[in-house]
Protein backbone atom coordinates (compact mmCIF):
# COMPACT_ATOMS: atom_id res chain seq x y z
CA UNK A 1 7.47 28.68 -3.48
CA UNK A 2 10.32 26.78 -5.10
CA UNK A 3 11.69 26.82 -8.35
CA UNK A 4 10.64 24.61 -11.47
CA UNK A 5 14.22 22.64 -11.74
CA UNK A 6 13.75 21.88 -7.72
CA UNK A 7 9.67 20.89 -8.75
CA UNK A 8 11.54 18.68 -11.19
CA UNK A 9 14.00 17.23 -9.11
CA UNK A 10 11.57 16.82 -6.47
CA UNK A 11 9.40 14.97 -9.10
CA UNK A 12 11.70 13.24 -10.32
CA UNK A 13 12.99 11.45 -6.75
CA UNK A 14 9.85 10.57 -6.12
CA UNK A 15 9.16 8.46 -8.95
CA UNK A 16 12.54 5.99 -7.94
CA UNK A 17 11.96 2.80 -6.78
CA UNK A 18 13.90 3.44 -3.76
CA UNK A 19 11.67 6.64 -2.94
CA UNK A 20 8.31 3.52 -2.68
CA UNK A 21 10.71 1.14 -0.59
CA UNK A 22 11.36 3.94 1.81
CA UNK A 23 7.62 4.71 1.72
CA UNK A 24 6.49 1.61 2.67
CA UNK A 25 9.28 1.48 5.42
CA UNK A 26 8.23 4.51 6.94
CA UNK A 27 4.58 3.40 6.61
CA UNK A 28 5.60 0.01 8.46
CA UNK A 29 7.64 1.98 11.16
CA UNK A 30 4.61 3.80 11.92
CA UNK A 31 1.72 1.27 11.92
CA UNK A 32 3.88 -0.95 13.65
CA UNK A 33 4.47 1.92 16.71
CA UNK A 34 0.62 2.87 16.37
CA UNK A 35 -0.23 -1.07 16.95
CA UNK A 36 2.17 -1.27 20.13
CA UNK A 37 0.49 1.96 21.36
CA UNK A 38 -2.85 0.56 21.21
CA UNK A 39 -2.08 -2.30 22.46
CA UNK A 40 -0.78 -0.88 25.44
CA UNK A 41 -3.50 1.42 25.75
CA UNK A 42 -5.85 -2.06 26.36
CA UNK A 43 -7.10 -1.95 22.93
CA UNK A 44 -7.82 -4.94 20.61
CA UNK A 45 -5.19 -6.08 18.62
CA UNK A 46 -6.67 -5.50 14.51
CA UNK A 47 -7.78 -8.07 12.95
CA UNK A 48 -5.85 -9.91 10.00
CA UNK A 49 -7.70 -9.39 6.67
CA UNK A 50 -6.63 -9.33 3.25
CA UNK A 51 -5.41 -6.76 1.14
CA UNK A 52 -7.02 -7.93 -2.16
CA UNK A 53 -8.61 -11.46 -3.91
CA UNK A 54 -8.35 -12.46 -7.27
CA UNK A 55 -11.89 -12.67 -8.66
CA UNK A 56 -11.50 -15.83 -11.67
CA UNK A 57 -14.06 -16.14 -14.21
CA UNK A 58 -16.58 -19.17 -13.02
CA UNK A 59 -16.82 -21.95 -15.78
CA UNK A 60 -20.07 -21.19 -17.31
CA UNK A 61 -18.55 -17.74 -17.92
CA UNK A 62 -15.88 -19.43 -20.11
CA UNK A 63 -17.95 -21.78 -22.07
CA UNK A 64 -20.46 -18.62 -23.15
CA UNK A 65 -16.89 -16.74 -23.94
CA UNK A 66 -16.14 -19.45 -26.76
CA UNK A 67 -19.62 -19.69 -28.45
């Protein structure tokens, strides 16, 4: 078990901004080298999708939002 000032620090560097950037490296690094694996293994490549979509109000919506 550590200490509370090394829990701290600990917490602490993982909040930074750099901490997420390195994240999302290592996440890259990974996927990327699981995707050439499969590939190689004869799998199918994954398909493309996306991540999120922006869901906007439809115009009826609006009007019954101003009465």
């Amino acid at each position: 078990m550590q200490t509370n000032e090394f829990e701290k620090a600990y917490g602490d560097f993982i909040e930074r901004r750099e901490y997420d950037e390195a994240q999302n490296a290592l996440f890259m690094v990974v996927r990327i080298s699981f995707e050439a694996g499969w590939k190689a293994a004869g799998g199918e490549p994954p398909t493309p999708h996306k991540i999120f979509e922006l869901v906007l109000p439809e115009a009826d919506d609006k009007e019954q939002e101003k009465e």
